[in-house]
Structures are given as C-alpha cells and as structure tokens.
C-alpha atoms as a PDB file:
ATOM      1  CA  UNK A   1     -37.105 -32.587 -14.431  1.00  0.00           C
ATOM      2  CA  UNK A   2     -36.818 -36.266 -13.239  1.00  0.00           C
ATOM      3  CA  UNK A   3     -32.733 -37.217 -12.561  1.00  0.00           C
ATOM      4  CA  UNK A   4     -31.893 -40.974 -12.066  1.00  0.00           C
ATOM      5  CA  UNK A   5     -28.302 -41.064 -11.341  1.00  0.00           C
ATOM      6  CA  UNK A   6     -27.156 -44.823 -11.260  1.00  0.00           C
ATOM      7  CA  UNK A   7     -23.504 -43.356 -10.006  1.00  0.00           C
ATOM      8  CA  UNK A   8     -24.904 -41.271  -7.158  1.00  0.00           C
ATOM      9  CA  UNK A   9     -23.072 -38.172  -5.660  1.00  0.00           C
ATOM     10  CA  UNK A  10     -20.153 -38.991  -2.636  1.00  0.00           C
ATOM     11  CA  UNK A  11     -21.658 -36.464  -0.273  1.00  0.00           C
ATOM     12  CA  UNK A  12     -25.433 -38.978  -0.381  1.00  0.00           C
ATOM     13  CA  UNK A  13     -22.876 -42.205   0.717  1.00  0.00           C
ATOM     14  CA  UNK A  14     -24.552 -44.193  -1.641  1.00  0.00           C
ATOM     15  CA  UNK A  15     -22.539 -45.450  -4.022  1.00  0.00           C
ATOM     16  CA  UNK A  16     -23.090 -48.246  -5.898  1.00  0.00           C
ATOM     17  CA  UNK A  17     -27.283 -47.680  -5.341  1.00  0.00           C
ATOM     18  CA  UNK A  18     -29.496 -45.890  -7.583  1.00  0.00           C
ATOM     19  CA  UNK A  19     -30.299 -42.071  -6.808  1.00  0.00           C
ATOM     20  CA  UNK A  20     -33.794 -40.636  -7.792  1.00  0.00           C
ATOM     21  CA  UNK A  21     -33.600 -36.655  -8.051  1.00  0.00           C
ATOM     22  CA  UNK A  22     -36.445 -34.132  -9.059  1.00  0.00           C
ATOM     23  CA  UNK A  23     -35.204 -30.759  -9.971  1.00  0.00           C
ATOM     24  CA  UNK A  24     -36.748 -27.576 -11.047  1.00  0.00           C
ATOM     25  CA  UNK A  25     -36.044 -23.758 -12.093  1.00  0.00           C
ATOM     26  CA  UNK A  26     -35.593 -20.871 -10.490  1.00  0.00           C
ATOM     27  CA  UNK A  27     -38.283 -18.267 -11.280  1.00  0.00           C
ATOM     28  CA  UNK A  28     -36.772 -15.716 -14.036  1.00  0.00           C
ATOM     29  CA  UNK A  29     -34.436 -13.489 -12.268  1.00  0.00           C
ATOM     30  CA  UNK A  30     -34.265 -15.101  -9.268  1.00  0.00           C
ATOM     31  CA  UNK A  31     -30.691 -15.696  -7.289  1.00  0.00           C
ATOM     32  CA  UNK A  32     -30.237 -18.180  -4.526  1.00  0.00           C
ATOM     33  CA  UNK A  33     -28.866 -16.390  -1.442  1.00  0.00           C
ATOM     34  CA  UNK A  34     -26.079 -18.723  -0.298  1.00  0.00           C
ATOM     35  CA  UNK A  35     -24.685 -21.389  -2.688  1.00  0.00           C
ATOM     36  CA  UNK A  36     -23.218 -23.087  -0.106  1.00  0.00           C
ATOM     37  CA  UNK A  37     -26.587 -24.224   1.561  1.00  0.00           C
ATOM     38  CA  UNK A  38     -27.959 -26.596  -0.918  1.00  0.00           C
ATOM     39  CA  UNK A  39     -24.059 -27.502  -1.877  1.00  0.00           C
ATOM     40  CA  UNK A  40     -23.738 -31.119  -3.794  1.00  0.00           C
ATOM     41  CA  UNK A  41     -20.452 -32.540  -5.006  1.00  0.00           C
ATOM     42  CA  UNK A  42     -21.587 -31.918  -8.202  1.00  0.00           C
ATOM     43  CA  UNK A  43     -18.317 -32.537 -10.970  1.00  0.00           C
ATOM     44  CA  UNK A  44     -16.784 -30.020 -12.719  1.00  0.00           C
ATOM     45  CA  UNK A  45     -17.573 -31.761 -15.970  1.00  0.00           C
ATOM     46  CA  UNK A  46     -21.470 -31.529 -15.023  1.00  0.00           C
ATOM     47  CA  UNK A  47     -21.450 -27.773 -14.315  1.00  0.00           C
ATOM     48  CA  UNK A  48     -19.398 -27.235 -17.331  1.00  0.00           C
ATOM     49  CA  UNK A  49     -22.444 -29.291 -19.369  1.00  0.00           C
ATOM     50  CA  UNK A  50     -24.755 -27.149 -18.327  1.00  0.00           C
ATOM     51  CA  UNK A  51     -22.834 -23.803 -18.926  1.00  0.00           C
ATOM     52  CA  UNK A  52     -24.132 -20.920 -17.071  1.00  0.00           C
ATOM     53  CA  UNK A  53     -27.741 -22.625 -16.450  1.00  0.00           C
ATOM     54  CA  UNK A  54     -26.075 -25.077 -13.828  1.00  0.00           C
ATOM     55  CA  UNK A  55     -26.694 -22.848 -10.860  1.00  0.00           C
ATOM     56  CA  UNK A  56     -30.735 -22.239 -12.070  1.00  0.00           C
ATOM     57  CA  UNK A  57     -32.190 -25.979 -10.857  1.00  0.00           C
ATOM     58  CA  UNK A  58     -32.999 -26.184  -7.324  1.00  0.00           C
ATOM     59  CA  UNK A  59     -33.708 -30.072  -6.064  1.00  0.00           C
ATOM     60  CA  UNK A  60     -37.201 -31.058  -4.743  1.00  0.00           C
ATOM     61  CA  UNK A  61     -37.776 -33.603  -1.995  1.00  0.00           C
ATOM     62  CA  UNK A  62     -38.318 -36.647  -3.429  1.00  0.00           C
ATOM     63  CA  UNK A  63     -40.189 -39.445  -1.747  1.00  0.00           C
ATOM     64  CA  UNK A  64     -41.383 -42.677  -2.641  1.00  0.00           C
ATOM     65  CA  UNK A  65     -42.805 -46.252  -1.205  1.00  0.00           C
ATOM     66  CA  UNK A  66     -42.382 -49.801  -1.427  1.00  0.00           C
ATOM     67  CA  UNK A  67     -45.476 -51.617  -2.496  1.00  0.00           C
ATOM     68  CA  UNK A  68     -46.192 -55.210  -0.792  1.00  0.00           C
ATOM     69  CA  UNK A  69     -44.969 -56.944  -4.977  1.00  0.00           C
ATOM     70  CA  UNK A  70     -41.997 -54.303  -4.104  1.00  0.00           C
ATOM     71  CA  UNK A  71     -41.293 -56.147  -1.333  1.00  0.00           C
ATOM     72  CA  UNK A  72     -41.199 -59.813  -2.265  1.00  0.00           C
ATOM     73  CA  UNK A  73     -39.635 -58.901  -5.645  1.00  0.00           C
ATOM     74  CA  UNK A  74     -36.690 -57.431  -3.417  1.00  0.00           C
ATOM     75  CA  UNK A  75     -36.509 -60.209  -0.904  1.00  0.00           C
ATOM     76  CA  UNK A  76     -36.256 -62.640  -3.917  1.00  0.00           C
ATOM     77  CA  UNK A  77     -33.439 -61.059  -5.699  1.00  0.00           C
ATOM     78  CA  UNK A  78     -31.811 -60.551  -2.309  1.00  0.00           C
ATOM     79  CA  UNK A  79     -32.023 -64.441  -1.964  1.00  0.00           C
ATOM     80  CA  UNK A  80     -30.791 -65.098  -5.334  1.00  0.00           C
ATOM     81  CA  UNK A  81     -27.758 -62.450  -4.930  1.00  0.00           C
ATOM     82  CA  UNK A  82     -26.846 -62.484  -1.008  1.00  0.00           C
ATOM     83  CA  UNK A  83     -23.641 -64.433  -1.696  1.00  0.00           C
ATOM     84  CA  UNK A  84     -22.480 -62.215  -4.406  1.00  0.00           C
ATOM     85  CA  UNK A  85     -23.432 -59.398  -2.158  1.00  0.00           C
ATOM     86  CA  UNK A  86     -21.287 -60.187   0.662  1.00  0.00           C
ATOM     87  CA  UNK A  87     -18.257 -61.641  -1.500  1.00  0.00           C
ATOM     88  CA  UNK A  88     -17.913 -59.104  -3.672  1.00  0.00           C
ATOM     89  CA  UNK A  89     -15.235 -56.144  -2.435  1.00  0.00           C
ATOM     90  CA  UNK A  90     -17.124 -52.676  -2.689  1.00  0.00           C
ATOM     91  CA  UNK A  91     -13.102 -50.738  -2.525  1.00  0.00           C
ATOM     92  CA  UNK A  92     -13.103 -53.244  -6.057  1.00  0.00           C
ATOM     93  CA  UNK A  93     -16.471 -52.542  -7.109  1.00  0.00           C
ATOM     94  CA  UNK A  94     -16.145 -48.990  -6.959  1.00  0.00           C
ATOM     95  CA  UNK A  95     -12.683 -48.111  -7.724  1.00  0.00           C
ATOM     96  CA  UNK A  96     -13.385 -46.584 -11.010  1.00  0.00           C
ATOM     97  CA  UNK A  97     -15.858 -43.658  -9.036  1.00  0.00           C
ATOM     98  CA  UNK A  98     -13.517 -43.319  -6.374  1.00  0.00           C
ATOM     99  CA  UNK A  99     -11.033 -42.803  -8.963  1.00  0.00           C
ATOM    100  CA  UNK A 100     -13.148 -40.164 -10.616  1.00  0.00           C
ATOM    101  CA  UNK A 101     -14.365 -38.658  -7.453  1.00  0.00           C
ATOM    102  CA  UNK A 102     -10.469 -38.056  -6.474  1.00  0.00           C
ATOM    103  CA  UNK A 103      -9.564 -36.358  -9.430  1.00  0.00           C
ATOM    104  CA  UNK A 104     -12.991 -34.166  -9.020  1.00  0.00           C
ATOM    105  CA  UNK A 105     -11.195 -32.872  -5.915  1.00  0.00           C
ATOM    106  CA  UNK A 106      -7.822 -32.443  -8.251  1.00  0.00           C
ATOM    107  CA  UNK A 107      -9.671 -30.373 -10.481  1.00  0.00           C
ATOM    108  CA  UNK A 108     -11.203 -28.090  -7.702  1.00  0.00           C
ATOM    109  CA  UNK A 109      -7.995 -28.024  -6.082  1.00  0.00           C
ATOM    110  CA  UNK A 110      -6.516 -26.593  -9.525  1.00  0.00           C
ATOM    111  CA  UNK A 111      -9.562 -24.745  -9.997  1.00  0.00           C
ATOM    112  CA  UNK A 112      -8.597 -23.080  -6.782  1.00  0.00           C
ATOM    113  CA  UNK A 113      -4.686 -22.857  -7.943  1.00  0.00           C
ATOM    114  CA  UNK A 114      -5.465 -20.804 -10.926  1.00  0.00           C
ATOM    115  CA  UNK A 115      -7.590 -18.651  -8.970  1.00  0.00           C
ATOM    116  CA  UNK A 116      -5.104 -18.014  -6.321  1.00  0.00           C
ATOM    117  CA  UNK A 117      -2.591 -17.384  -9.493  1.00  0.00           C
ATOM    118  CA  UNK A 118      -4.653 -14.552 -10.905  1.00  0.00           C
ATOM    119  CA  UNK A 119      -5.290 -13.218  -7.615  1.00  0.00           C
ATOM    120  CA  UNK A 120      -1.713 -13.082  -6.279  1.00  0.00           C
ATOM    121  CA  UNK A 121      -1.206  -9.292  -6.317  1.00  0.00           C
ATOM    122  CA  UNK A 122      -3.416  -9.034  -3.073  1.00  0.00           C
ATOM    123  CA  UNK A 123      -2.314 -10.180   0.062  1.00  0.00           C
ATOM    124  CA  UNK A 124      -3.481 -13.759   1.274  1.00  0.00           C
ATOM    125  CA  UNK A 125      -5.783 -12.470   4.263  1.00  0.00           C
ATOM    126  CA  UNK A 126      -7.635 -10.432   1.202  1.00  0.00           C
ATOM    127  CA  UNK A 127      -9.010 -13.576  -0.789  1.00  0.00           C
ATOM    128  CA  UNK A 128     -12.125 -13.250  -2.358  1.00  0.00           C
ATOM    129  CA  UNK A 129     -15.793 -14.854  -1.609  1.00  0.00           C
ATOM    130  CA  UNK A 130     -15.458 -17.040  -5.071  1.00  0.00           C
ATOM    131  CA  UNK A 131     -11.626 -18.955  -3.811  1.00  0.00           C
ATOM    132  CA  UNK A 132     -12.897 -19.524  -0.355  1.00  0.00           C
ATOM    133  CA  UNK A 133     -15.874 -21.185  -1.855  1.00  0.00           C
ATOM    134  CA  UNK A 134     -13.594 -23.160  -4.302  1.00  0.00           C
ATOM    135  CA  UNK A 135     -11.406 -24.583  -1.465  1.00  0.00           C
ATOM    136  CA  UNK A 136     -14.765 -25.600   1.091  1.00  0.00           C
ATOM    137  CA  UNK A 137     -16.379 -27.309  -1.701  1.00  0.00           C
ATOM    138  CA  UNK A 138     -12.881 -29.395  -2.650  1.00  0.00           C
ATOM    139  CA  UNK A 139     -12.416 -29.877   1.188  1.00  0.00           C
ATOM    140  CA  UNK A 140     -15.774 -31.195   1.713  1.00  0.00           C
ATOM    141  CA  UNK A 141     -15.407 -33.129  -1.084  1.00  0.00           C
ATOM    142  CA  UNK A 142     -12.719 -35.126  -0.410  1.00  0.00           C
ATOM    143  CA  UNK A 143     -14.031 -35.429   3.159  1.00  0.00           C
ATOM    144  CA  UNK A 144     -16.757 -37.332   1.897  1.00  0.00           C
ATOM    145  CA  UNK A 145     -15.151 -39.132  -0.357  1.00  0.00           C
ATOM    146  CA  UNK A 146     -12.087 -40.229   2.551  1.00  0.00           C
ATOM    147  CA  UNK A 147     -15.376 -41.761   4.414  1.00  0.00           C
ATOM    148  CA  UNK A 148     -17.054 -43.730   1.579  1.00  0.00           C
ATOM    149  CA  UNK A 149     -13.463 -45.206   1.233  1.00  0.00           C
ATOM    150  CA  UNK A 150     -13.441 -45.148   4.661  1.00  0.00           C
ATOM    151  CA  UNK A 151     -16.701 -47.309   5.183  1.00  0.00           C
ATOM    152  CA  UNK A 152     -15.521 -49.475   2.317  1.00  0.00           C
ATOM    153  CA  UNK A 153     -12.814 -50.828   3.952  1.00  0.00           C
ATOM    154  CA  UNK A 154     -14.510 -51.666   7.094  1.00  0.00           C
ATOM    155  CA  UNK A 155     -16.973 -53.352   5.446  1.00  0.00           C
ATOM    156  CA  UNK A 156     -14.391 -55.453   3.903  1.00  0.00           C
ATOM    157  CA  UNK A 157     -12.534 -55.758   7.375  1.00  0.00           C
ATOM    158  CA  UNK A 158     -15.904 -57.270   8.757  1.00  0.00           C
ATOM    159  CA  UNK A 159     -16.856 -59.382   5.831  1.00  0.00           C
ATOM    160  CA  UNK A 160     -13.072 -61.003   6.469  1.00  0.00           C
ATOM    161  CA  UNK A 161     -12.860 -61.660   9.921  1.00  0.00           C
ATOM    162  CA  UNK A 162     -16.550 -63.397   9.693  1.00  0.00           C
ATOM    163  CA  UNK A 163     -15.704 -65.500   6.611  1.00  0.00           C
ATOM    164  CA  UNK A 164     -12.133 -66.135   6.804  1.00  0.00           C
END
C-alpha cells in the first residue's frame, strides 16, 4: 500500500510538505516485538479507522530521485513563489494542524486518564505495560509538536529581523 499524506506526521518535522509512505502486512500471525520501536504519532482517529488492523502495517523505506525536468520544474516554481514563501507566517499557515496535533496529545492524555481511572485499585508504582505506553507516546508527542512550533517561530523571528 502506497500512503501520500499531504498533512504529514509531527514526529517527520515536515509539516506543510508532502509525505510519501509505503506500507505493508505483517505475515498471518505475526506480532511485532516492541511497539514502541517503529512508534509514529499516529492520531487516535486513524487507529480507531482502522479498528484492530491498525497495528498489522509495518512501513517500508521509501526512496525516490529528482530527475534533471524535476529539477528545473522546481527551480521555476521556486522563482515564481519565493516571495510568497518567505512572507507567508508558517505559526499562520499551520495553525489548524497544530491545533489538531494538540488536542491528539489531549486525547492520549485522557486516553491515559481513563486508564489510570480503571486501574486505581493498584498502587501507582504497579501500573501496567499498556498506561506507561499511553503516557510516552503523548509525551513524545507533544515534544515534537513543542519543536515544530518551536522552529516556526524562529523562522518567523529570522524572516523579521531580515525584512523589517
């Protein structure tokens, strides 16, 4: 399966670009060992799509090259669109997925929450495998997502103090 994601995942810091993603099975039967190895910020609202087959597509390494018409056909849109490039605020551009990638964390956090509430009869050094998983995954998550925001607003910081 071929994925082209024009809203890519925070963790791959490319927002705002165009993410290419092969996927395939697991062979019947099969379970991966750790989950956490091959861990993408993948939304709740995607896993929850998928149902129980979410955790049976393992990503492939993709690769890919840029042709000599590639080139020149980039170079010209890049002269056609370099002012709207560098005037245009990316914290603006993107609020909307930075929106949505906050309240991803939110819903891992509560994810977590209700876990934690079912859970409560055993003492807090006891937690299981499942809500320490939960609360990595939200924490890296919103790590990720603090540094795309982060990288944002230096960008706009520079673009100021050149052109103002």
């Amino acid at each position: 399966m071929i994925v082209i994601d024009l809203f890519a995942l925070p963790g791959e810091g490319t927002a705002g670009k165009v993410n290419i993603g092969a996927f395939r099975t697991y062979a019947e039967g099969y379970k991966a060992e750790n989950e956490m190895i091959d861990y993408r910020a993948i939304p709740l609202n995607k896993t929850q799509d998928f149902g129980v087959h979410y955790k049976k597509y393992y990503s492939l390494e993709v690769s890919f090259f840029k042709s000599s018409l590639d080139k020149r056909l980039l170079e010209d849109l890049w002269n056609r669109y370099w002012v709207s490039t560098l005037s245009t605020s990316t914290l603006l551009k993107n609020a909307d997925y930075i929106t949505g990638q906050i309240n991803h964390v939110v819903n891992k956090l509560e994810q977590a929450k209700r876990h934690l509430g079912r859970t409560s009869f055993r003492p807090l050094l006891a937690l299981d495998r499942k809500q320490d998983d939960i609360l990595a995954k939200a924490a890296k998550d919103s790590t990720e997502t603090a540094i795309e925001v982060i990288n944002s607003f230096m960008s706009q910081l520079i673009k100021q103090s050149l052109f103002d």
